[in-house]
Protein backbone atom coordinates (compact mmCIF):
# COMPACT_ATOMS: atom_id res chain seq x y z
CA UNK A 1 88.66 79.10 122.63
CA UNK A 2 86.61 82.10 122.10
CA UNK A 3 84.46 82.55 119.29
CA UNK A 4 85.99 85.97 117.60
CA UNK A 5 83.61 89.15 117.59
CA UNK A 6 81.37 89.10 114.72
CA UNK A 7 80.66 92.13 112.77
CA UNK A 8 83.88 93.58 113.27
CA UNK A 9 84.60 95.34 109.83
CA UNK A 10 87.42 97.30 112.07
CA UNK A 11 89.39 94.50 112.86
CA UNK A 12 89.01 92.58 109.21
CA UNK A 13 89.86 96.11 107.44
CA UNK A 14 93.24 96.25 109.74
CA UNK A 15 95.07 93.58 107.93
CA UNK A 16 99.12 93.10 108.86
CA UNK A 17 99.76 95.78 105.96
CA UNK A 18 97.82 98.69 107.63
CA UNK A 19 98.96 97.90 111.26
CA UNK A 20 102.32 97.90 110.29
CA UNK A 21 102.63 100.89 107.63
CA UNK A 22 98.69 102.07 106.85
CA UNK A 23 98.16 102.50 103.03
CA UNK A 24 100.38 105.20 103.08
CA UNK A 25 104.30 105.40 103.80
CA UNK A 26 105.62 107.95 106.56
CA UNK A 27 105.52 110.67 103.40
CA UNK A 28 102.06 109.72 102.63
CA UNK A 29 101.54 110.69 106.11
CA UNK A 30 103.00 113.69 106.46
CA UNK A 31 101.30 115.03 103.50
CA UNK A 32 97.96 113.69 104.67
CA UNK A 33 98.13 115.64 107.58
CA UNK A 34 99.91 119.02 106.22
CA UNK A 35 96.83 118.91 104.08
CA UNK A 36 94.59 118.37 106.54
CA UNK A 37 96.00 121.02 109.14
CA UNK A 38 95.73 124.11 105.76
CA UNK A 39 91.88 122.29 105.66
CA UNK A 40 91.36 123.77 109.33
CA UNK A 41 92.99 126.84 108.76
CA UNK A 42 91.22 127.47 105.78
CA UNK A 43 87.72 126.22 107.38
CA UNK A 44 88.52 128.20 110.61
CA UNK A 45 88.86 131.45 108.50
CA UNK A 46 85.77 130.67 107.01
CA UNK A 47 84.02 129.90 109.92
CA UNK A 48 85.47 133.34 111.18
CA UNK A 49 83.94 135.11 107.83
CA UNK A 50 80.54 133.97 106.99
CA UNK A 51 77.29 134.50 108.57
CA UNK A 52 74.84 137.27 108.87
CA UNK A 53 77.33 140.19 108.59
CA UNK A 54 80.16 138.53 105.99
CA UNK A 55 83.78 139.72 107.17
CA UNK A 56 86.40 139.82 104.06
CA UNK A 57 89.09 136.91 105.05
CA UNK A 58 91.52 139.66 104.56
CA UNK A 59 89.64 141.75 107.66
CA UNK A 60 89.60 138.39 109.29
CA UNK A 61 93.00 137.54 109.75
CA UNK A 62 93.87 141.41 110.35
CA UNK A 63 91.38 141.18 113.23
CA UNK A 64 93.12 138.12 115.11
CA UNK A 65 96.55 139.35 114.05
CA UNK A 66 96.08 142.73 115.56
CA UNK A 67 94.29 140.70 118.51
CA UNK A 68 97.68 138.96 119.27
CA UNK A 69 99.97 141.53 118.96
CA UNK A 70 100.96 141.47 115.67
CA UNK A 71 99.85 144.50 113.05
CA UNK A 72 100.85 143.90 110.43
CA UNK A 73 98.14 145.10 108.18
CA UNK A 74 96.12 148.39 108.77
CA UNK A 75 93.19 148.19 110.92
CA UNK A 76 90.41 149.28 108.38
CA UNK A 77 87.39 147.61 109.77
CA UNK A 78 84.95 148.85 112.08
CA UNK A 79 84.47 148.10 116.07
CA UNK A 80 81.57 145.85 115.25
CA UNK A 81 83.04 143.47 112.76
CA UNK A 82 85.86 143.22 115.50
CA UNK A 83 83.49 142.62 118.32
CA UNK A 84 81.55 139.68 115.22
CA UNK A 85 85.26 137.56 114.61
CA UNK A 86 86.75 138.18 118.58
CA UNK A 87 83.83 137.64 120.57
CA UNK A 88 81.49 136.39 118.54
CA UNK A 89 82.61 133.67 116.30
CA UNK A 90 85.92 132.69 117.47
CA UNK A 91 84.95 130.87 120.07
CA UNK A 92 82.16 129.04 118.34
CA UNK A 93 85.16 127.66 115.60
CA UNK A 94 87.10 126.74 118.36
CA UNK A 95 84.82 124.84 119.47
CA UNK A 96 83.68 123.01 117.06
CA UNK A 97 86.64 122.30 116.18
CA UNK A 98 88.08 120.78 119.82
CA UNK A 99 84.34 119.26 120.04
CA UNK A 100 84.70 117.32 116.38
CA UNK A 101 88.73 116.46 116.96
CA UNK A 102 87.32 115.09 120.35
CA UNK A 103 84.28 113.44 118.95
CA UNK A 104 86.37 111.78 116.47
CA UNK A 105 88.70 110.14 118.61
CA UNK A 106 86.92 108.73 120.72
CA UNK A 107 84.67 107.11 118.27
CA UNK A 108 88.05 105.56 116.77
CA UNK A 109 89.12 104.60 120.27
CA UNK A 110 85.90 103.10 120.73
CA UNK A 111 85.55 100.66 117.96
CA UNK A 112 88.88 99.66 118.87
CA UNK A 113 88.30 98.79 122.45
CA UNK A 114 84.82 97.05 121.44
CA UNK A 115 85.81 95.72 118.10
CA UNK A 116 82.69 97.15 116.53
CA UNK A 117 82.62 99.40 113.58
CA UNK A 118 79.08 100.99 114.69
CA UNK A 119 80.41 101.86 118.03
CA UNK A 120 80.40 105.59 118.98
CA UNK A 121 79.35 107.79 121.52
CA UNK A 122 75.91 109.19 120.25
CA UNK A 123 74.85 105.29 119.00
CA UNK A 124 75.72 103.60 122.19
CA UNK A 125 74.16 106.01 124.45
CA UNK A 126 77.00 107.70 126.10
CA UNK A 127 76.18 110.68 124.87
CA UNK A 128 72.58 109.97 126.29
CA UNK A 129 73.78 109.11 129.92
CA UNK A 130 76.48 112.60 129.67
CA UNK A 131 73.13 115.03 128.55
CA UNK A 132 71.49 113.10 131.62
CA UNK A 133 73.99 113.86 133.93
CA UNK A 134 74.46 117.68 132.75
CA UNK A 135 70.86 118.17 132.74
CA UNK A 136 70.01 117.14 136.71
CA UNK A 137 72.67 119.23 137.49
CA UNK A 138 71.38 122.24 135.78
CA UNK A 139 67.60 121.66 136.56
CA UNK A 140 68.30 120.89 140.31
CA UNK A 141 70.95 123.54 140.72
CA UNK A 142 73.13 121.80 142.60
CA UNK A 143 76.94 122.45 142.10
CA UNK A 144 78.94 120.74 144.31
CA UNK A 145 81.94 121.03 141.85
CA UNK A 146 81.65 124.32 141.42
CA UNK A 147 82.16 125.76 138.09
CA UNK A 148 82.85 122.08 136.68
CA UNK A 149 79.80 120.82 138.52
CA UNK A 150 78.27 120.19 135.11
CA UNK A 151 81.45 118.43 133.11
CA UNK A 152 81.40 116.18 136.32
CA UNK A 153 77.95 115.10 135.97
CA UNK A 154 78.00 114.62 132.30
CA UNK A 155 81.27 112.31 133.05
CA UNK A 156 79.27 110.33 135.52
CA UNK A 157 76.51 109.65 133.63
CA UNK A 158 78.65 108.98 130.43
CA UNK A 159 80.60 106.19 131.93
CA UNK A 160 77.70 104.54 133.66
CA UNK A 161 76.07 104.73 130.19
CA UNK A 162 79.42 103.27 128.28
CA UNK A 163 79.48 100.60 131.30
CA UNK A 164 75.64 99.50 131.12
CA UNK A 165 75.83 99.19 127.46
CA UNK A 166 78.85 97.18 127.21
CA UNK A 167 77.80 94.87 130.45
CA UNK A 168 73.98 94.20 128.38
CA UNK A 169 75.56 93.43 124.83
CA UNK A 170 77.97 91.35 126.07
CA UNK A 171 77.20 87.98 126.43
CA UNK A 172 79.34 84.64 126.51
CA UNK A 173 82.59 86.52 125.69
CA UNK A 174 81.21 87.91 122.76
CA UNK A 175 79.32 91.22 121.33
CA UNK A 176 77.79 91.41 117.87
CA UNK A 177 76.95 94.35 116.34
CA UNK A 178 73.42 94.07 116.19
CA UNK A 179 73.05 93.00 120.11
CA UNK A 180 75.46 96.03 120.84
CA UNK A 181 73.54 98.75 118.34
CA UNK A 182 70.48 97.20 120.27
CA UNK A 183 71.49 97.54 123.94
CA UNK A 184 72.42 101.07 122.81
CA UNK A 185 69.40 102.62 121.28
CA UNK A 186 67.51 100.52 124.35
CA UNK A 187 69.78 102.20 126.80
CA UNK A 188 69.55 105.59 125.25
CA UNK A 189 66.24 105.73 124.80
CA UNK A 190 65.86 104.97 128.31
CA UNK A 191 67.94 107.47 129.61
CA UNK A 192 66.23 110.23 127.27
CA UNK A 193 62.95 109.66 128.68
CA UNK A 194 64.18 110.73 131.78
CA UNK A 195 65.83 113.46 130.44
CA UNK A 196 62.41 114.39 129.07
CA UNK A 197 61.00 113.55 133.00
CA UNK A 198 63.17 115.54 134.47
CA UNK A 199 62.30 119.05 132.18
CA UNK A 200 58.46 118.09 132.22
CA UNK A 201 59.06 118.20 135.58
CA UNK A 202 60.82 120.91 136.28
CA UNK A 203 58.99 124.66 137.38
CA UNK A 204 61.49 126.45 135.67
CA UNK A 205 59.94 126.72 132.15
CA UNK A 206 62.34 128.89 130.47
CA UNK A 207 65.45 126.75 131.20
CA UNK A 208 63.60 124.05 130.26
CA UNK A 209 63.27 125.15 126.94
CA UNK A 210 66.51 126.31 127.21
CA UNK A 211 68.33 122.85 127.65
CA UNK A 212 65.90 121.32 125.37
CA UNK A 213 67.40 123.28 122.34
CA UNK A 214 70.89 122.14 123.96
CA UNK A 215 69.96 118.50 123.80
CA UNK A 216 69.72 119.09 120.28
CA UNK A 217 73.33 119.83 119.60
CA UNK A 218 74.70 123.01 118.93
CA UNK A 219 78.18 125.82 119.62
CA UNK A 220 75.81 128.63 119.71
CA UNK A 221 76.25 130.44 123.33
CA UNK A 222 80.16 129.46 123.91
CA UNK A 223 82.26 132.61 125.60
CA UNK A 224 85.92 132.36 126.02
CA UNK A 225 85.55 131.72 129.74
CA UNK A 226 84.11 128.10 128.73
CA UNK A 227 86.60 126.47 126.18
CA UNK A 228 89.62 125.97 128.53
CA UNK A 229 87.98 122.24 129.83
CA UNK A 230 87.01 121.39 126.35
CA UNK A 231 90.73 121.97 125.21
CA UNK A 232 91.97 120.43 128.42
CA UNK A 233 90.28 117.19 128.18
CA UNK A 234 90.98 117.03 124.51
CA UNK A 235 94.51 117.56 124.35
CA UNK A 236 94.82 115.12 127.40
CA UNK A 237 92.64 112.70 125.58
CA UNK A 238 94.63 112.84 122.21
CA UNK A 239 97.72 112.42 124.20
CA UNK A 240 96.76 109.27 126.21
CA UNK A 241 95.49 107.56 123.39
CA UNK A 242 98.38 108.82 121.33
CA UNK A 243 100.72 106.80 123.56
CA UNK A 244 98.35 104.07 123.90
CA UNK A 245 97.57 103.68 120.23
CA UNK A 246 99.75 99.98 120.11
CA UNK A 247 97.82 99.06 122.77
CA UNK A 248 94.71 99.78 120.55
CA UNK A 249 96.37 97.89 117.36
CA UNK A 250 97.01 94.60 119.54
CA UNK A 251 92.84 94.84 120.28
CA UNK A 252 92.29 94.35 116.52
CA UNK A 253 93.51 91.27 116.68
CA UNK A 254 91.50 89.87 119.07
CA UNK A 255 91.08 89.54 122.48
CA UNK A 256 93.14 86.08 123.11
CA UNK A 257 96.37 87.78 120.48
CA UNK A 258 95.98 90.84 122.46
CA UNK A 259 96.24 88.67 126.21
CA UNK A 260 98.88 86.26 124.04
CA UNK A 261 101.56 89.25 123.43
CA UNK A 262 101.08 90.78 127.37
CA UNK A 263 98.14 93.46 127.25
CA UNK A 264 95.82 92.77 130.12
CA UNK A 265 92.57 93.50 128.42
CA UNK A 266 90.18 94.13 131.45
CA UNK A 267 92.21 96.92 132.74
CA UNK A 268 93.25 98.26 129.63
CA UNK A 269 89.36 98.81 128.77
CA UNK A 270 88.28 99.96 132.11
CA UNK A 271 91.03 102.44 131.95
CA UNK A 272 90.18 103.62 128.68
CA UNK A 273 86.65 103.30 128.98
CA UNK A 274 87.20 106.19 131.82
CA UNK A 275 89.16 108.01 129.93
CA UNK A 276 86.70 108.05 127.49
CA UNK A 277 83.93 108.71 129.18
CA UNK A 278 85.50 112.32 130.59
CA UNK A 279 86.03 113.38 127.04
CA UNK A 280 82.40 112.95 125.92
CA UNK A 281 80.96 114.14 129.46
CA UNK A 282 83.05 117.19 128.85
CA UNK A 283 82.13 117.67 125.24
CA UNK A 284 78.98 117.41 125.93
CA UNK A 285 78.24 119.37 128.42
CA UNK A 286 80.22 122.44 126.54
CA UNK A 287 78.01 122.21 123.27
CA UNK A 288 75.52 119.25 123.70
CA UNK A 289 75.22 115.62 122.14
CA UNK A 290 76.53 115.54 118.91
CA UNK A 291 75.95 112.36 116.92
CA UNK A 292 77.90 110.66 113.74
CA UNK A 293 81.38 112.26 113.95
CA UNK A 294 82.87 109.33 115.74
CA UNK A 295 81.32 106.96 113.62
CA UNK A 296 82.30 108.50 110.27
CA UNK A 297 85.55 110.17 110.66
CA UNK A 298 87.51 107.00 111.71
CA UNK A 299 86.03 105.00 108.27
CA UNK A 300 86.76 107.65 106.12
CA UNK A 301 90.38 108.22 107.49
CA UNK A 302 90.88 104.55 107.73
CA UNK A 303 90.37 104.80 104.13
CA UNK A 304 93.26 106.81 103.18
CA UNK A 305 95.55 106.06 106.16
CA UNK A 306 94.74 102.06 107.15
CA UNK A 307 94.21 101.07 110.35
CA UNK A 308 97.51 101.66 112.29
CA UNK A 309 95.94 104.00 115.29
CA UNK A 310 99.39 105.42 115.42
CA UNK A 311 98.25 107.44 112.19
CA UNK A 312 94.54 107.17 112.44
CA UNK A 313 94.54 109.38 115.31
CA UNK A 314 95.92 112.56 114.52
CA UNK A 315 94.14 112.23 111.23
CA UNK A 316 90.99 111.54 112.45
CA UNK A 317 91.31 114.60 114.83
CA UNK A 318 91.97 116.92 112.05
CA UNK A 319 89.18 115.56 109.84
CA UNK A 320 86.38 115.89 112.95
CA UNK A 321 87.77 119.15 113.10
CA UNK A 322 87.36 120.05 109.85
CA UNK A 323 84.02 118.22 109.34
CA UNK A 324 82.29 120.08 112.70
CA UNK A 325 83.37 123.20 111.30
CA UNK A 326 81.76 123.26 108.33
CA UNK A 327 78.34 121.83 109.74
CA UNK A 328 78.43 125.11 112.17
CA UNK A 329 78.62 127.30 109.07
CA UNK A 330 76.36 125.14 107.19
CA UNK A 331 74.14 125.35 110.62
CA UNK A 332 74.36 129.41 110.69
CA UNK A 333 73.62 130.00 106.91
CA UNK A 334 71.22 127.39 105.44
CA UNK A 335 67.83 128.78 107.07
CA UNK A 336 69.22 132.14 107.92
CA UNK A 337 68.36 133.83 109.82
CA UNK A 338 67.13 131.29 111.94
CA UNK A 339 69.88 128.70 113.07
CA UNK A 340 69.72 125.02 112.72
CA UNK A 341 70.95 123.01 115.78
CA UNK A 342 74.58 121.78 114.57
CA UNK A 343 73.42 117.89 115.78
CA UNK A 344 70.33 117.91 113.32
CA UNK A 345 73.01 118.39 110.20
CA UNK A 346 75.46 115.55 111.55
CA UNK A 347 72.24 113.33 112.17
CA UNK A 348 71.46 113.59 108.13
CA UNK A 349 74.80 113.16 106.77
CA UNK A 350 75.37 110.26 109.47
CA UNK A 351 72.04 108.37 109.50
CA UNK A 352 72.70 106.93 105.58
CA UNK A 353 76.15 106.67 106.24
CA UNK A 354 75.48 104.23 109.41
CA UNK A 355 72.76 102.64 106.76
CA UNK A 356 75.58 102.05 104.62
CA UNK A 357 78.10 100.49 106.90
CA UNK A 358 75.26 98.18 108.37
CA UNK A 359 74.97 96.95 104.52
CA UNK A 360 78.52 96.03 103.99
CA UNK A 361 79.09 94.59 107.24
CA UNK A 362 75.90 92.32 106.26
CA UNK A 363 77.54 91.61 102.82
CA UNK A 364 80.45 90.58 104.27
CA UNK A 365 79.14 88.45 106.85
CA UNK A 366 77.49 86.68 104.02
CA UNK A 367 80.30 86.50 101.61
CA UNK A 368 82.01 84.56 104.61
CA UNK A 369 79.61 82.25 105.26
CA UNK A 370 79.03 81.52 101.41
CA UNK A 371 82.73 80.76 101.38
């Protein structure tokens, strides 16, 4: 028999309580999630109000109701402040919020599949291998795809990334955490010093720079004309795992329970690992690598929800959404005027908290062992 995974804090937290009914009943639920959807409203007005020229939330909600048709208060604000929430700032919330709803996911999908609670896409270099991909395509200029040359590229190199990473940490049927955080930051770093190559390189200095500030992380730049893949791809995502999420709970059990009640594992996780893979190519090439929303959201929402993926899902979703939100504005106003790449705020808030989960999951091991 196969040893089981160790350092899987995902699987242990999952006990037969929280796959079946989660801390919280159906009510629980549906309060959890009315809650969080007023969070994003609220955060998306706010996102809409604050930065260099503050819009009243009044002015702000006047502005997109007017924009859809619907005027039902009296347009008293100026072209400009129009021109701020429409144009402006509207598109940057969105998003942040499809890129942190997207994020999230697929960092809970993720430590399911791998049965790893460190696993997401920034730690185990996929979001390495999709800036790598994005970033040949704009410093060669080559665009056989078209306008979705780059999303392709970032998809390539995100799944040869996930792929490489999974084939190196796993050895004899198992993966710990350590040999899988390992292979990833090995991996990664590999893959960023040919991203660095490739703009040293390069004779076109100002794009250079350019992408260099986009490696960074950030939602600064987005038009309208640019958010339909990101919204695609996460909507398709969120759906497929949606009606995959049993598929996920059997994982937590192990790979032999999983085979033992009819899942065929291999496929399962090449299929997912593709899908996958085309929602962080896509997110990152629309706003850059992000790191530490898939690894916190899904702990903190397992936290109030349990581990059924059936309700971790659409909560974790809404939190990323939430939580990218508020970095943006956090982002925009902290050293105003100048702007602080969105990724260099989730990096702070997610380095201790990736600290922290390494700690328990040594604990644990420990308290095991001692028993």
């Amino acid at each position: 028999m196969t040893a089981p995974v160790t350092g899987t804090a995902v699987a242990r937290d999952a006990g037969p309580e929280k796959r079946d009914g989660g801390r919280t009943g159906p009510a629980g639920l549906a309060v959890t999630l009315i809650v969080l959807s007023a969070l994003l409203v609220a955060s998306a007005t706010a996102g809409l109000a604050i930065g260099s020229v503050q819009v009243p939330p009044g002015q702000v909600w006047g502005i997109v109701t007017h924009a859809l048709g619907a005027d039902w208060a009296e347009a008293d604000w100026s072209r400009a402040r129009e021109t701020i929430v429409l144009d402006v700032r509207a598109p940057r919330v969105l998003l942040g919020a499809v890129a942190g709803a997207g994020l999230a996911v697929v960092g809970t999908a993720l430590q399911a599949l791998i049965r790893n609670p460190l696993a997401e896409p920034y730690l185990l270099g996929v979001s390495s291998g999709a800036s790598l991909g994005a970033v040949a395509v704009i410093v060669s200029g080559v665009t056989l795809f078209g306008p979705v040359s780059l999303s392709v590229a970032a998809f390539t190199g995100a799944l040869g990334a996930l792929l490489l990473v999974y084939a190196t940490a796993r050895t004899g049927g198992r993966i710990t955490s350590a040999r899988l955080v390992l292979s990833g930051v090995a991996i990664a770093a590999v893959l960023t010093a040919v991203l660095d190559l490739l703009l040293l390189t390069t004779d076109r200095g100002n794009e250079a720079r350019a992408v260099l500030a986009w490696t960074l992380g950030g939602l600064g730049g987005v038009s309208w004309d640019t958010l339909w893949l990101p919204g695609i791809a996460l909507v398709a995502g969120v759906s497929v795992l949606m009606v995959q999420a049993r598929h996920l709970n059997l994982l937590l059990a192990g790979e032999e329970a999983a085979t033992t009640m009819g899942l065929d594992v291999a496929r399962f996780r090449a299929r997912m690992f593709v899908l996958l893979s085309l929602v962080t190519g896509v997110l990152v090439a629309a706003c850059g690598p992000i790191g530490f929303v898939g690894l916190m959201l899904p702990h903190i929402v397992r936290l109030v929800v349990g581990g059924d993926h059936r309700r971790v899902l659409p909560t974790a979703a809404l939190g990323g959404a939430v939580f990218l939100i508020w970095a943006d504005i956090a982002a925009r106003v902290v050293a105003a005027p100048m702007e602080i790449p969105v990724g260099v705020l989730t990096a702070l808030c997610g380095g201790p908290f990736f600290l922290w989960l390494m700690r328990r999951d040594a604990r644990r091991t420990t308290d095991r062992g001692g028993a």
